[in-house]
PDB file of N, CA and C in Angstrom:
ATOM      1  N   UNK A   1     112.862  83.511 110.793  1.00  0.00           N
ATOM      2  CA  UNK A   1     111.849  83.036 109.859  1.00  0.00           C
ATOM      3  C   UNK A   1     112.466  82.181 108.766  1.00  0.00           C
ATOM      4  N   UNK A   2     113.638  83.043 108.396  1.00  0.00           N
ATOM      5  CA  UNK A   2     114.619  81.922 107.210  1.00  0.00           C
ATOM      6  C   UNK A   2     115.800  81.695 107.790  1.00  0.00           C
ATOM      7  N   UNK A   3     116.374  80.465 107.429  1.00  0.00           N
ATOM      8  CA  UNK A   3     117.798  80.020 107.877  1.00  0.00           C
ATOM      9  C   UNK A   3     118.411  81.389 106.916  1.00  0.00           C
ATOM     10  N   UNK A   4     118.404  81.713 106.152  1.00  0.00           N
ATOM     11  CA  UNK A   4     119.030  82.128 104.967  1.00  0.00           C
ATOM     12  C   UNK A   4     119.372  83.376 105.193  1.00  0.00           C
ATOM     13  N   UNK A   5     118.052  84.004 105.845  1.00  0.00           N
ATOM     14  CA  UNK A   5     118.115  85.858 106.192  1.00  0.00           C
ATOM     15  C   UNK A   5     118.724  86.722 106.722  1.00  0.00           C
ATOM     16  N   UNK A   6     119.225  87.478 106.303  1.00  0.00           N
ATOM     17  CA  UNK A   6     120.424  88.248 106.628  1.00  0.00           C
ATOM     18  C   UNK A   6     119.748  89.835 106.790  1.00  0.00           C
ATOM     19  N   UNK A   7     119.710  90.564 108.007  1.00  0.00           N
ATOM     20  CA  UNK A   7     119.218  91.711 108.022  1.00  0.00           C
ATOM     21  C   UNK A   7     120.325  92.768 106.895  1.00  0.00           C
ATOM     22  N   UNK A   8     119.173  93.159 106.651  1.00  0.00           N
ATOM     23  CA  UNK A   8     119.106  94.979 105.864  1.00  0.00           C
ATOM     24  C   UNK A   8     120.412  95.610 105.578  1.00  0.00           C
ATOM     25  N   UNK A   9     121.512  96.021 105.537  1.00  0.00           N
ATOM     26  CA  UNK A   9     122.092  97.180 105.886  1.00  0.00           C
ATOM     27  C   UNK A   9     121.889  98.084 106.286  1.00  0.00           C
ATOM     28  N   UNK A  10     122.320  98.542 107.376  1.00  0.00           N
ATOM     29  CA  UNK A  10     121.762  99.780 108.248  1.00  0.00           C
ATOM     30  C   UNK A  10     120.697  99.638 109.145  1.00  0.00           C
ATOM     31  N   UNK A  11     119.905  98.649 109.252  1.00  0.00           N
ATOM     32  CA  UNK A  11     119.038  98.106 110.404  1.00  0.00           C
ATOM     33  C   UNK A  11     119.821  97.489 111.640  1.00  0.00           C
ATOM     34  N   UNK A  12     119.370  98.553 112.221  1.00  0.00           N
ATOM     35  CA  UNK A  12     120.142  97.776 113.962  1.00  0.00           C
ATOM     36  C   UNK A  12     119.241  96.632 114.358  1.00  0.00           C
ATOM     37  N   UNK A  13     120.036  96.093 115.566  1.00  0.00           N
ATOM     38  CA  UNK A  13     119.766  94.303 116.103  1.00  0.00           C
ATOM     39  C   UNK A  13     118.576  94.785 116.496  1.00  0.00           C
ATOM     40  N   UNK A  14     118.610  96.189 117.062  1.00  0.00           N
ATOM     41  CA  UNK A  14     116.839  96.189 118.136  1.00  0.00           C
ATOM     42  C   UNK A  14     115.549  96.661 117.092  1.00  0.00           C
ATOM     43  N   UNK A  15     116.175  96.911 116.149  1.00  0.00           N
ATOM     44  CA  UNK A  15     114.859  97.460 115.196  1.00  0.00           C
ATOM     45  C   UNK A  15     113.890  96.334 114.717  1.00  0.00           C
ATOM     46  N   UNK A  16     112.739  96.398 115.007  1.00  0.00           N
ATOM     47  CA  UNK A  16     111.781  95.105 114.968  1.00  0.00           C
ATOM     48  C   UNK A  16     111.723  95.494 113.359  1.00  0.00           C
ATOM     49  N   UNK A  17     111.194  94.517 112.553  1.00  0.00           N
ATOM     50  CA  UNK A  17     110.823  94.704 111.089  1.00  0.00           C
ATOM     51  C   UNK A  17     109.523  95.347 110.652  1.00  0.00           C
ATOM     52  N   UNK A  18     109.211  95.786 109.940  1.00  0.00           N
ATOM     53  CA  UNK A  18     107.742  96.762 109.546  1.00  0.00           C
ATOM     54  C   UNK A  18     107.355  95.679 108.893  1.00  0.00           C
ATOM     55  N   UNK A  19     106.167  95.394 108.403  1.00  0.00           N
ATOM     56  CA  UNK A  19     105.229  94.449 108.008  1.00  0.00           C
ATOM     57  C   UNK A  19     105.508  94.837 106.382  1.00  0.00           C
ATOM     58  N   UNK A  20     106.000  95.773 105.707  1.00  0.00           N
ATOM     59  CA  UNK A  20     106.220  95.771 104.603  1.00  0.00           C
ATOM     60  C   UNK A  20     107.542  95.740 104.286  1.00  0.00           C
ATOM     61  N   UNK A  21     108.494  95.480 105.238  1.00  0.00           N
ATOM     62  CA  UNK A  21     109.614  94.815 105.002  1.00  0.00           C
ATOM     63  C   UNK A  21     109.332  93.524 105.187  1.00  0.00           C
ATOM     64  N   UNK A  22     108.847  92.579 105.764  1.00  0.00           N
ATOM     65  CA  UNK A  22     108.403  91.408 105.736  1.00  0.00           C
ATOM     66  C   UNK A  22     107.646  90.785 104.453  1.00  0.00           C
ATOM     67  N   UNK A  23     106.973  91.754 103.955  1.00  0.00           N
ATOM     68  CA  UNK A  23     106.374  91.214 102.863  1.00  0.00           C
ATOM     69  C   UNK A  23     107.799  91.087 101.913  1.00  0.00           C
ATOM     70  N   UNK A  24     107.967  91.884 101.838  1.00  0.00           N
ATOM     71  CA  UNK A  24     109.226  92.428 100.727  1.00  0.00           C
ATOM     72  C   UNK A  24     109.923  90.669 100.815  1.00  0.00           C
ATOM     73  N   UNK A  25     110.612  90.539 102.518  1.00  0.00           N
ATOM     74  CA  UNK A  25     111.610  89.364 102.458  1.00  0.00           C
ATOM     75  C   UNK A  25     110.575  88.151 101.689  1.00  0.00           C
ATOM     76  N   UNK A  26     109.530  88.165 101.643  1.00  0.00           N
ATOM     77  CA  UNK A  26     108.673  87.087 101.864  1.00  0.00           C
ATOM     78  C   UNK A  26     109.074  86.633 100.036  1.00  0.00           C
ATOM     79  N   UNK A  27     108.413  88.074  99.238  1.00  0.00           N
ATOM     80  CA  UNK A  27     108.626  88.160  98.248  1.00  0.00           C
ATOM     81  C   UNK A  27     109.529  87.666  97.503  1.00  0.00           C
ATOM     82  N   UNK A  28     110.501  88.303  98.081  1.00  0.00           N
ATOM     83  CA  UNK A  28     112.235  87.958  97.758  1.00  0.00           C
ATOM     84  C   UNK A  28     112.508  85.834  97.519  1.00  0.00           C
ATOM     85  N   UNK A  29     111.932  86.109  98.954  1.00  0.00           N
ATOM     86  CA  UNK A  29     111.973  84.340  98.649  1.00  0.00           C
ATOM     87  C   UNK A  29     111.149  83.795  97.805  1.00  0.00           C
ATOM     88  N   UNK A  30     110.229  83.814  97.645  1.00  0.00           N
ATOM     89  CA  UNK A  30     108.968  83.236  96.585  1.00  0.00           C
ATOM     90  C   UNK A  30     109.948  83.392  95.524  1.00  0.00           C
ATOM     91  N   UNK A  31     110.377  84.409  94.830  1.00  0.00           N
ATOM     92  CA  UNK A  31     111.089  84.735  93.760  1.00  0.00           C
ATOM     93  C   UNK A  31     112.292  83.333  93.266  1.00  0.00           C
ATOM     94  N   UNK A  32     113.333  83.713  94.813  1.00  0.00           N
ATOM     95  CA  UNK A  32     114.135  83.093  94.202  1.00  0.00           C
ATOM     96  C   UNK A  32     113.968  81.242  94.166  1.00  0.00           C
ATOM     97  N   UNK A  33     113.301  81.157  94.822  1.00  0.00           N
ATOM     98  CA  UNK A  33     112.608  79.400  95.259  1.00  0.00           C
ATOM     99  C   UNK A  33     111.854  79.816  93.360  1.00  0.00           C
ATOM    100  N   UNK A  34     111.371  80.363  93.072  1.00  0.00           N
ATOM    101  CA  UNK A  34     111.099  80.072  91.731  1.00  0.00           C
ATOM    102  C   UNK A  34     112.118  79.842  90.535  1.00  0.00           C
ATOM    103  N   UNK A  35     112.984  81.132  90.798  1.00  0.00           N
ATOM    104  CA  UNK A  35     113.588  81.316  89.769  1.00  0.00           C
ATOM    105  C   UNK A  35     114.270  79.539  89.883  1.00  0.00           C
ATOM    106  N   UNK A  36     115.094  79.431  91.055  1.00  0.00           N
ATOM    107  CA  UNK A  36     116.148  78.076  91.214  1.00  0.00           C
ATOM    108  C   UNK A  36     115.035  77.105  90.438  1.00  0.00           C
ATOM    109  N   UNK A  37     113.903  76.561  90.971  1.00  0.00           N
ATOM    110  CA  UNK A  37     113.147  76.045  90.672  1.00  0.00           C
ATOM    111  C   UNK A  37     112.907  75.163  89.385  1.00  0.00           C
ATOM    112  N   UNK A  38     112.721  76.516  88.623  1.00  0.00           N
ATOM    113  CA  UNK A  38     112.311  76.469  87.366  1.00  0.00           C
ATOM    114  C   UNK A  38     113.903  76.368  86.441  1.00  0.00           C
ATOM    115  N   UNK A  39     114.861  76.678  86.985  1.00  0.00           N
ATOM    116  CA  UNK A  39     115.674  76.801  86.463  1.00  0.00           C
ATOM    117  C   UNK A  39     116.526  74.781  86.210  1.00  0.00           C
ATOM    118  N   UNK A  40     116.027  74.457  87.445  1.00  0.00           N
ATOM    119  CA  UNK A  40     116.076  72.707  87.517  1.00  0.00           C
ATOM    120  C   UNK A  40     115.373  72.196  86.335  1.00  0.00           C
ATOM    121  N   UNK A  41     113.835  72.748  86.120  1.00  0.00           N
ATOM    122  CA  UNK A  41     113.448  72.022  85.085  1.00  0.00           C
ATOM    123  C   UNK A  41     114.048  72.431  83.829  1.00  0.00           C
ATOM    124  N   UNK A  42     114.747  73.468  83.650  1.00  0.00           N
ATOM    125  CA  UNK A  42     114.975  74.054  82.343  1.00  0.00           C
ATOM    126  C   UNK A  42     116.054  72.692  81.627  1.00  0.00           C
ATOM    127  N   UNK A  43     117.436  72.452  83.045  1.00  0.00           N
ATOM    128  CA  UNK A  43     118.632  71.858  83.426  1.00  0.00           C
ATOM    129  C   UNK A  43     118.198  70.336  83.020  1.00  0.00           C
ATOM    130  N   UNK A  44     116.641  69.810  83.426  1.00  0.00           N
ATOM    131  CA  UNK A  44     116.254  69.124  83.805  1.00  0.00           C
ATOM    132  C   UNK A  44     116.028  68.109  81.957  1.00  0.00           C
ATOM    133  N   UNK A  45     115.719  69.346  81.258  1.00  0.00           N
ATOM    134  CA  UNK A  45     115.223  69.049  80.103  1.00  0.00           C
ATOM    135  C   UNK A  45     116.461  69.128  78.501  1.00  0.00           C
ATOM    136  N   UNK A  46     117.737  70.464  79.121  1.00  0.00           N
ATOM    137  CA  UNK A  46     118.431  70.558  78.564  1.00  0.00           C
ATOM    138  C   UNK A  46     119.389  69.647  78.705  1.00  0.00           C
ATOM    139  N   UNK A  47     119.626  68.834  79.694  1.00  0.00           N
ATOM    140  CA  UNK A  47     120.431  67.804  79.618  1.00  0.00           C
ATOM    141  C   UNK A  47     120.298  66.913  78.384  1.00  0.00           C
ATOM    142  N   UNK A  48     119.132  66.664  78.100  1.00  0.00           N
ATOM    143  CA  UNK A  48     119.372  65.770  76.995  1.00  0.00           C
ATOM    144  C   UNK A  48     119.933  66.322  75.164  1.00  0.00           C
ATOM    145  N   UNK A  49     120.331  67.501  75.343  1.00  0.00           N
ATOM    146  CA  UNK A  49     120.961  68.371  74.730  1.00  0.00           C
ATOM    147  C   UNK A  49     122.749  68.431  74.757  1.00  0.00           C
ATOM    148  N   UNK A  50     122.506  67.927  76.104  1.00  0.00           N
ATOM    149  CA  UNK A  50     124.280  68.107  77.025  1.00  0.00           C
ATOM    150  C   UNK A  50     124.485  70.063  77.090  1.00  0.00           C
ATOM    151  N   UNK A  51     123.333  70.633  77.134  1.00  0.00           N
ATOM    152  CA  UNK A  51     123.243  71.754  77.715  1.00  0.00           C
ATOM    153  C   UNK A  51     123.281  71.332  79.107  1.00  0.00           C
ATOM    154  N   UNK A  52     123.766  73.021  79.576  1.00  0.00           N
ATOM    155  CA  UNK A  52     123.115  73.644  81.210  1.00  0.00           C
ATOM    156  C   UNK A  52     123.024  74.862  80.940  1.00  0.00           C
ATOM    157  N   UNK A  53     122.040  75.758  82.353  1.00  0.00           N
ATOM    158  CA  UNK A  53     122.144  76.657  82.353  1.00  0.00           C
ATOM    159  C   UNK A  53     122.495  77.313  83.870  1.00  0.00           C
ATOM    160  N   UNK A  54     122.990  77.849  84.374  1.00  0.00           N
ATOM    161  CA  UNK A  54     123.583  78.592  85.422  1.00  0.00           C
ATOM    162  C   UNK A  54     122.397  79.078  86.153  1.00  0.00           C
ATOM    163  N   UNK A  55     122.183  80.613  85.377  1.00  0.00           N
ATOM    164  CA  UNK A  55     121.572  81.551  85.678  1.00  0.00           C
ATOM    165  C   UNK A  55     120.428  81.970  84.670  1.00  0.00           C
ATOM    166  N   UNK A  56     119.018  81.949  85.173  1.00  0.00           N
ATOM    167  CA  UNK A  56     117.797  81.848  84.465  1.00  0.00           C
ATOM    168  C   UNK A  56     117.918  82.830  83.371  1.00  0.00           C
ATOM    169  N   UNK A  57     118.054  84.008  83.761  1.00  0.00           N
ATOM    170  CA  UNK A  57     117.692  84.847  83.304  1.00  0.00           C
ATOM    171  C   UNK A  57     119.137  85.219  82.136  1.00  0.00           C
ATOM    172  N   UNK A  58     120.011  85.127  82.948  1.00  0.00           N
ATOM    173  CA  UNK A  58     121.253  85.493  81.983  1.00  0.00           C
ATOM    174  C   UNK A  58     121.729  84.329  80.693  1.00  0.00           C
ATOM    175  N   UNK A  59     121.239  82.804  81.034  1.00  0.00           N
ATOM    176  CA  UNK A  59     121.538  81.702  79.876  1.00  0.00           C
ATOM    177  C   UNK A  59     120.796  81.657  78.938  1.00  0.00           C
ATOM    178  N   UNK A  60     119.312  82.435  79.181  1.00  0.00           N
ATOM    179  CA  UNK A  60     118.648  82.292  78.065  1.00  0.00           C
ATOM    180  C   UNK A  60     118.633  83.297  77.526  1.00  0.00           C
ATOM    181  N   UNK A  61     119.044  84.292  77.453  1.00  0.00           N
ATOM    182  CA  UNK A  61     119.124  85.666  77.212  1.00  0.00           C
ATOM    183  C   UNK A  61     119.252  86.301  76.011  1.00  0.00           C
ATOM    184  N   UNK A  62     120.107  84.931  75.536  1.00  0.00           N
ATOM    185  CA  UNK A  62     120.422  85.426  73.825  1.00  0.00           C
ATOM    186  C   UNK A  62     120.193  84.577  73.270  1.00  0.00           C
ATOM    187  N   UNK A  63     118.659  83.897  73.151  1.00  0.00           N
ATOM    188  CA  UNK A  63     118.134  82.911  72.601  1.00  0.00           C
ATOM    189  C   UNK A  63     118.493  81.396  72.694  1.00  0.00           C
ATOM    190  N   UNK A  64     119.855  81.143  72.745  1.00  0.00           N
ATOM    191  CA  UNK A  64     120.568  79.779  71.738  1.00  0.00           C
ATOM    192  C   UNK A  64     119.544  78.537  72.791  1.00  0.00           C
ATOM    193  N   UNK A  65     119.889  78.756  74.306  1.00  0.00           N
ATOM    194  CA  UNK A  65     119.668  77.824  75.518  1.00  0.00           C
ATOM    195  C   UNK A  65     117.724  77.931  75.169  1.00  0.00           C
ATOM    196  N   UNK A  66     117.461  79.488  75.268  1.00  0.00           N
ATOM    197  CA  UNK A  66     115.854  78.978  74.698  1.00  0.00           C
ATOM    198  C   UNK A  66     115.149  77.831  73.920  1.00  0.00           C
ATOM    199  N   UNK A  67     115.785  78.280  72.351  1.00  0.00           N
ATOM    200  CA  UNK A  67     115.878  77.913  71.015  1.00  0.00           C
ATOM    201  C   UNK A  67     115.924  76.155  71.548  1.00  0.00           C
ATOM    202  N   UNK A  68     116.893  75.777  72.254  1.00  0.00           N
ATOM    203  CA  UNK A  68     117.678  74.484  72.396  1.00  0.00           C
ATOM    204  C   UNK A  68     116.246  73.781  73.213  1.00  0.00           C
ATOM    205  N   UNK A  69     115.244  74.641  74.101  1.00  0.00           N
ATOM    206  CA  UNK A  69     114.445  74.294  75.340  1.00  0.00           C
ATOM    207  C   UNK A  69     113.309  73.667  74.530  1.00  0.00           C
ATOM    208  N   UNK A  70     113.536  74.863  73.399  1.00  0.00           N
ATOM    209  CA  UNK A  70     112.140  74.886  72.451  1.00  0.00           C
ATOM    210  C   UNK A  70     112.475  72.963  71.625  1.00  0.00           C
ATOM    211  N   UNK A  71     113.611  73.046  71.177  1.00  0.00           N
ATOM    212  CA  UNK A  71     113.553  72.241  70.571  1.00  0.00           C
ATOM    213  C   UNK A  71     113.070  70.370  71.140  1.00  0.00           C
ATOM    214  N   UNK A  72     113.798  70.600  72.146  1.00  0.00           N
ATOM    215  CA  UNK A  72     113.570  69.581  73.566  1.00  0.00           C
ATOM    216  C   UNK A  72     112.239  69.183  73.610  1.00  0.00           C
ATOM    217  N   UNK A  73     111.215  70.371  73.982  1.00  0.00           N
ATOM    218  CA  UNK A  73     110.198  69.911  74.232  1.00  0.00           C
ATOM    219  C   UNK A  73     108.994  69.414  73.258  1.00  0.00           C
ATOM    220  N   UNK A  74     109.816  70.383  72.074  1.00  0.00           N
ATOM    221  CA  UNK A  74     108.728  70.113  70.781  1.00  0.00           C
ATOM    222  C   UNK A  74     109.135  68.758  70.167  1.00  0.00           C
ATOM    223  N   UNK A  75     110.149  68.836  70.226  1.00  0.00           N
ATOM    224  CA  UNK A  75     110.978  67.747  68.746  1.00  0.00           C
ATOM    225  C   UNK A  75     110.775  68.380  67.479  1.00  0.00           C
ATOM    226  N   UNK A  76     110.954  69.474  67.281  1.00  0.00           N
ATOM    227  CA  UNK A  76     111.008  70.026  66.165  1.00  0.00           C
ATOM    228  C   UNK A  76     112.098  71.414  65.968  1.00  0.00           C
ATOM    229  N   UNK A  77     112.731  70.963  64.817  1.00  0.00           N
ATOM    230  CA  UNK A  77     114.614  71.516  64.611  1.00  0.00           C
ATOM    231  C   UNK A  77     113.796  73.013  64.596  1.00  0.00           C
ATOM    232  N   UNK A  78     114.543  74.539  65.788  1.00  0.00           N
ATOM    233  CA  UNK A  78     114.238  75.926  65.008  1.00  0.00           C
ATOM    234  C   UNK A  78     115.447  76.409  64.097  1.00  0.00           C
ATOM    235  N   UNK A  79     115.048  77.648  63.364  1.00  0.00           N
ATOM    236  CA  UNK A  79     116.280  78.484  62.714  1.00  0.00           C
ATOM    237  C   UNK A  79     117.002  78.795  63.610  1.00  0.00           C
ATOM    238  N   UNK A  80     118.155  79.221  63.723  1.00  0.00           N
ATOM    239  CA  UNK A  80     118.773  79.895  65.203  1.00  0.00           C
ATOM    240  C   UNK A  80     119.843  80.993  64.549  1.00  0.00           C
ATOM    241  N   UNK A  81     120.093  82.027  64.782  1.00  0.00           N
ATOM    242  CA  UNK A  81     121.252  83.062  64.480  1.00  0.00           C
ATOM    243  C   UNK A  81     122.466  82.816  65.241  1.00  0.00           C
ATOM    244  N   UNK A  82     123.724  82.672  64.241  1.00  0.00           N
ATOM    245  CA  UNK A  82     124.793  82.110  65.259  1.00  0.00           C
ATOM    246  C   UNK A  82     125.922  83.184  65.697  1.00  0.00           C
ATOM    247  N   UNK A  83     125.574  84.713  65.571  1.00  0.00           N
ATOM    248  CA  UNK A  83     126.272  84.974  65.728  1.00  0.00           C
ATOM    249  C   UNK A  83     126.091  85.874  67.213  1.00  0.00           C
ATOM    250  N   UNK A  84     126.740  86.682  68.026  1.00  0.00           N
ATOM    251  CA  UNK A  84     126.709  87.210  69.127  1.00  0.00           C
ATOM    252  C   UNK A  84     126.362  88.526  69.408  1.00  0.00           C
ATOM    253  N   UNK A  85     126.288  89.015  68.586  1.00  0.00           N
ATOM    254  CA  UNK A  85     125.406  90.769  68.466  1.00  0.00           C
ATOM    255  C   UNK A  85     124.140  90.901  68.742  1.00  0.00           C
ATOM    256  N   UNK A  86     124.078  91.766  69.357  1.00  0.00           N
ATOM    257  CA  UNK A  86     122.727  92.121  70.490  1.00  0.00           C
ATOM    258  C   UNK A  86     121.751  91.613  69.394  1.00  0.00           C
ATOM    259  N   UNK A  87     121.980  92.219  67.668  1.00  0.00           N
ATOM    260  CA  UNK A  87     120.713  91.618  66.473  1.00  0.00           C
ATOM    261  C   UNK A  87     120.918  90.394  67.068  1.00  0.00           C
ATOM    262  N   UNK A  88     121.612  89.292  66.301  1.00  0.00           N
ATOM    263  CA  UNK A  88     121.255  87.691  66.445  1.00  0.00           C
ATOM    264  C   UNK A  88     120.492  87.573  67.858  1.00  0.00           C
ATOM    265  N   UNK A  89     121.105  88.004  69.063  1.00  0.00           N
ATOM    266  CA  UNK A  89     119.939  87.658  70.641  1.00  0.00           C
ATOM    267  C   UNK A  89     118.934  87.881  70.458  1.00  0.00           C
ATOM    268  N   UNK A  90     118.602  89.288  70.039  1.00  0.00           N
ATOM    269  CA  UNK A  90     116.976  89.371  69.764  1.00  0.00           C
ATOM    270  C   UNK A  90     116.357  88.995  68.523  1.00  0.00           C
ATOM    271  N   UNK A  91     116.947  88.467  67.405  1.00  0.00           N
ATOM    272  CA  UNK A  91     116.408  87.668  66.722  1.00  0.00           C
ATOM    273  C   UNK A  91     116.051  85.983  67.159  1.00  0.00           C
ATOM    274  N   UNK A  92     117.100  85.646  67.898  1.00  0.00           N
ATOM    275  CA  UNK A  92     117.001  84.280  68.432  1.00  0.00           C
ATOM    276  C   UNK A  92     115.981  84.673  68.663  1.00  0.00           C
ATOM    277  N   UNK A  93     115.715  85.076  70.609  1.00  0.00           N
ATOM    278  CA  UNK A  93     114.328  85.364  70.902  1.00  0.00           C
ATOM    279  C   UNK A  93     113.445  85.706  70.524  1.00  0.00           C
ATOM    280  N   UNK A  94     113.061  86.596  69.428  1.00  0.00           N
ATOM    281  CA  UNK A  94     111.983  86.485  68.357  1.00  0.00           C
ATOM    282  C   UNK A  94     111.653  85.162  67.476  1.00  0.00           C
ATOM    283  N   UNK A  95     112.694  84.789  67.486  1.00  0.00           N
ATOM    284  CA  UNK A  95     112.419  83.090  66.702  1.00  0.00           C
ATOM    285  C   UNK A  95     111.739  82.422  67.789  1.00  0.00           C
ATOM    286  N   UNK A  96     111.837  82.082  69.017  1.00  0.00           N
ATOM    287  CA  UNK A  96     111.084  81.670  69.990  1.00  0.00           C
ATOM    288  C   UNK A  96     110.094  82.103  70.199  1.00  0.00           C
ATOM    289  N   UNK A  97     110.186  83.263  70.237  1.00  0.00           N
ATOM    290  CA  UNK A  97     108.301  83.614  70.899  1.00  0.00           C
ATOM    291  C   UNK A  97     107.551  83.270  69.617  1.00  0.00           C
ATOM    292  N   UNK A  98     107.959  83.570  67.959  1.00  0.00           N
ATOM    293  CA  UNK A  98     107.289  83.576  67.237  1.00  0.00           C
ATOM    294  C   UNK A  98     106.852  82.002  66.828  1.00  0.00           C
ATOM    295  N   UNK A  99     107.251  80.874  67.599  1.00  0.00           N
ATOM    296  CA  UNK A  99     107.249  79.439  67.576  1.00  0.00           C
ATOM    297  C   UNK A  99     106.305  79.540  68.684  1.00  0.00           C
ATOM    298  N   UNK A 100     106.779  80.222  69.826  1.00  0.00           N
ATOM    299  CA  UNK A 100     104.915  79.661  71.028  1.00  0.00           C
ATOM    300  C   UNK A 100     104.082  80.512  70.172  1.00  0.00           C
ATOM    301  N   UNK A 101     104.012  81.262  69.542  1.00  0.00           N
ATOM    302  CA  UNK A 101     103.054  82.040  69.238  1.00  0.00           C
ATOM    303  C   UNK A 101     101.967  81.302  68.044  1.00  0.00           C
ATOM    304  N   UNK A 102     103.221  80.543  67.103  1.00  0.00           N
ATOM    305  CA  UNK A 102     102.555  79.660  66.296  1.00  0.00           C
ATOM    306  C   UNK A 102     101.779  78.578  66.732  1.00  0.00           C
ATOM    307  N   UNK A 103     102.497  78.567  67.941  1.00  0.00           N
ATOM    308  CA  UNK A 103     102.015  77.168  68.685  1.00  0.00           C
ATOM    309  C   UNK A 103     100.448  77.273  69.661  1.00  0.00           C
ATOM    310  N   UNK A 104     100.529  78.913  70.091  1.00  0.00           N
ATOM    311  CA  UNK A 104      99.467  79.345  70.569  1.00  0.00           C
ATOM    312  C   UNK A 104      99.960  78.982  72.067  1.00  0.00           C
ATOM    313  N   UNK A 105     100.852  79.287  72.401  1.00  0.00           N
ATOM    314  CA  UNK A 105     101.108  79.202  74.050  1.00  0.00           C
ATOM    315  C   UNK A 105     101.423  80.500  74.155  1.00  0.00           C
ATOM    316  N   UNK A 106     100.471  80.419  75.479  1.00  0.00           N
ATOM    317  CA  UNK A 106     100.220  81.747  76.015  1.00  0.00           C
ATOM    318  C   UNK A 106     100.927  82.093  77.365  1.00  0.00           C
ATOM    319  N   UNK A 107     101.138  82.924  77.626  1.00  0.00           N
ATOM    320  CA  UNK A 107     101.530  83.378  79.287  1.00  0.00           C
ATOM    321  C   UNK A 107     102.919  83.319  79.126  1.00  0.00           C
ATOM    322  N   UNK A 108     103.652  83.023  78.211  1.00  0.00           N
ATOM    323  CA  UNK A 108     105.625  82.448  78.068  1.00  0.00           C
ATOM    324  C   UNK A 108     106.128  83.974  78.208  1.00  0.00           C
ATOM    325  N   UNK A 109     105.210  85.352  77.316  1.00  0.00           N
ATOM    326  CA  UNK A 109     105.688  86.398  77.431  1.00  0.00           C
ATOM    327  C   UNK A 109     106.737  87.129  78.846  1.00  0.00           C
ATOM    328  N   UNK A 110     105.977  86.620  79.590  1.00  0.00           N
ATOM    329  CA  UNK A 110     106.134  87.502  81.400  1.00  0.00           C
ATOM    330  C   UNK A 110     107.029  86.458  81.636  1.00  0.00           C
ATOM    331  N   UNK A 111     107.300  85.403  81.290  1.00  0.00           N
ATOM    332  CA  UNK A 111     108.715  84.303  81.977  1.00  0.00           C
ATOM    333  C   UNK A 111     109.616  85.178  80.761  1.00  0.00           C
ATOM    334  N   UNK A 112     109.983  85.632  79.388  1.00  0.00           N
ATOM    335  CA  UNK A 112     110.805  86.248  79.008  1.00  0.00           C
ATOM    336  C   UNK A 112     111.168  87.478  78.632  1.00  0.00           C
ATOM    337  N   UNK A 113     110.104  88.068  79.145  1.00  0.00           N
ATOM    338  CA  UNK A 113     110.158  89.956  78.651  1.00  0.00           C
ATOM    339  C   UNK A 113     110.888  90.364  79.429  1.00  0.00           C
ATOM    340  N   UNK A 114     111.855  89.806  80.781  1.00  0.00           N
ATOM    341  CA  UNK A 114     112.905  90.519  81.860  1.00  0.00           C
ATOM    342  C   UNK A 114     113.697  89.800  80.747  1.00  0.00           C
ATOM    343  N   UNK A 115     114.060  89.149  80.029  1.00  0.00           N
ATOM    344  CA  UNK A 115     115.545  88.754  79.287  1.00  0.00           C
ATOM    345  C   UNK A 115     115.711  89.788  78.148  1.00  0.00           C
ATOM    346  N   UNK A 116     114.746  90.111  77.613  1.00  0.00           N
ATOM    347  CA  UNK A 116     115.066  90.759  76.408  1.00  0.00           C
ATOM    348  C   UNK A 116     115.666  92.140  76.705  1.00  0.00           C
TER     349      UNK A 116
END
């Protein structure tokens, strides 16, 4: 079904797949075709920063690459905390949400509530 798919651990060659392991792989892919995805446009936008980011979930994690996304798209400078303690990350990211929030963009929660 995928070039990519690699059976289970512990599933033998003759074991046909259950329909909710299929969903599962199906899942799996939707996921990561998103995550990569979205992660192009992030790359896409932070370039003009002379940012990158790697890994979705782990670059934005402690605000700065957010903060930097926010600034990109708005044109408008945020506060940012410069230092590396779990406080400054979740203050960064509170400085962000509390900017869509001002801004009234909705739905951003569920793209960053797995980082925090």
């Amino acid at each position: 079904l995928f070039p990519s798919f690699q059976k289970p651990v512990g599933v033998s060659a003759w074991e046909p797949l259950t329909k909710g392991c299929l969903c599962l792989l199906l899942t799996d892919e939707r996921d990561r075709v998103q995550k990569k995805t979205f992660t192009k446009w992030v790359n896409k936008h932070l370039m003009k920063v002379r940012k990158h980011i790697n890994d979705l979930y782990e670059d934005l994690r402690d605000g700065h690459n957010l903060i930097s996304l926010l600034e990109v798209l708005s044109g408008v400078k945020l506060p940012r905390e410069k230092g590396r303690m779990r406080f400054h990350r979740l203050q960064n990211v509170q400085i962000a949400l509390d900017f869509l929030k001002q801004r009234q963009v909705r739905g951003f929660w569920e793209l960053v509530s797995p980082l925090v």
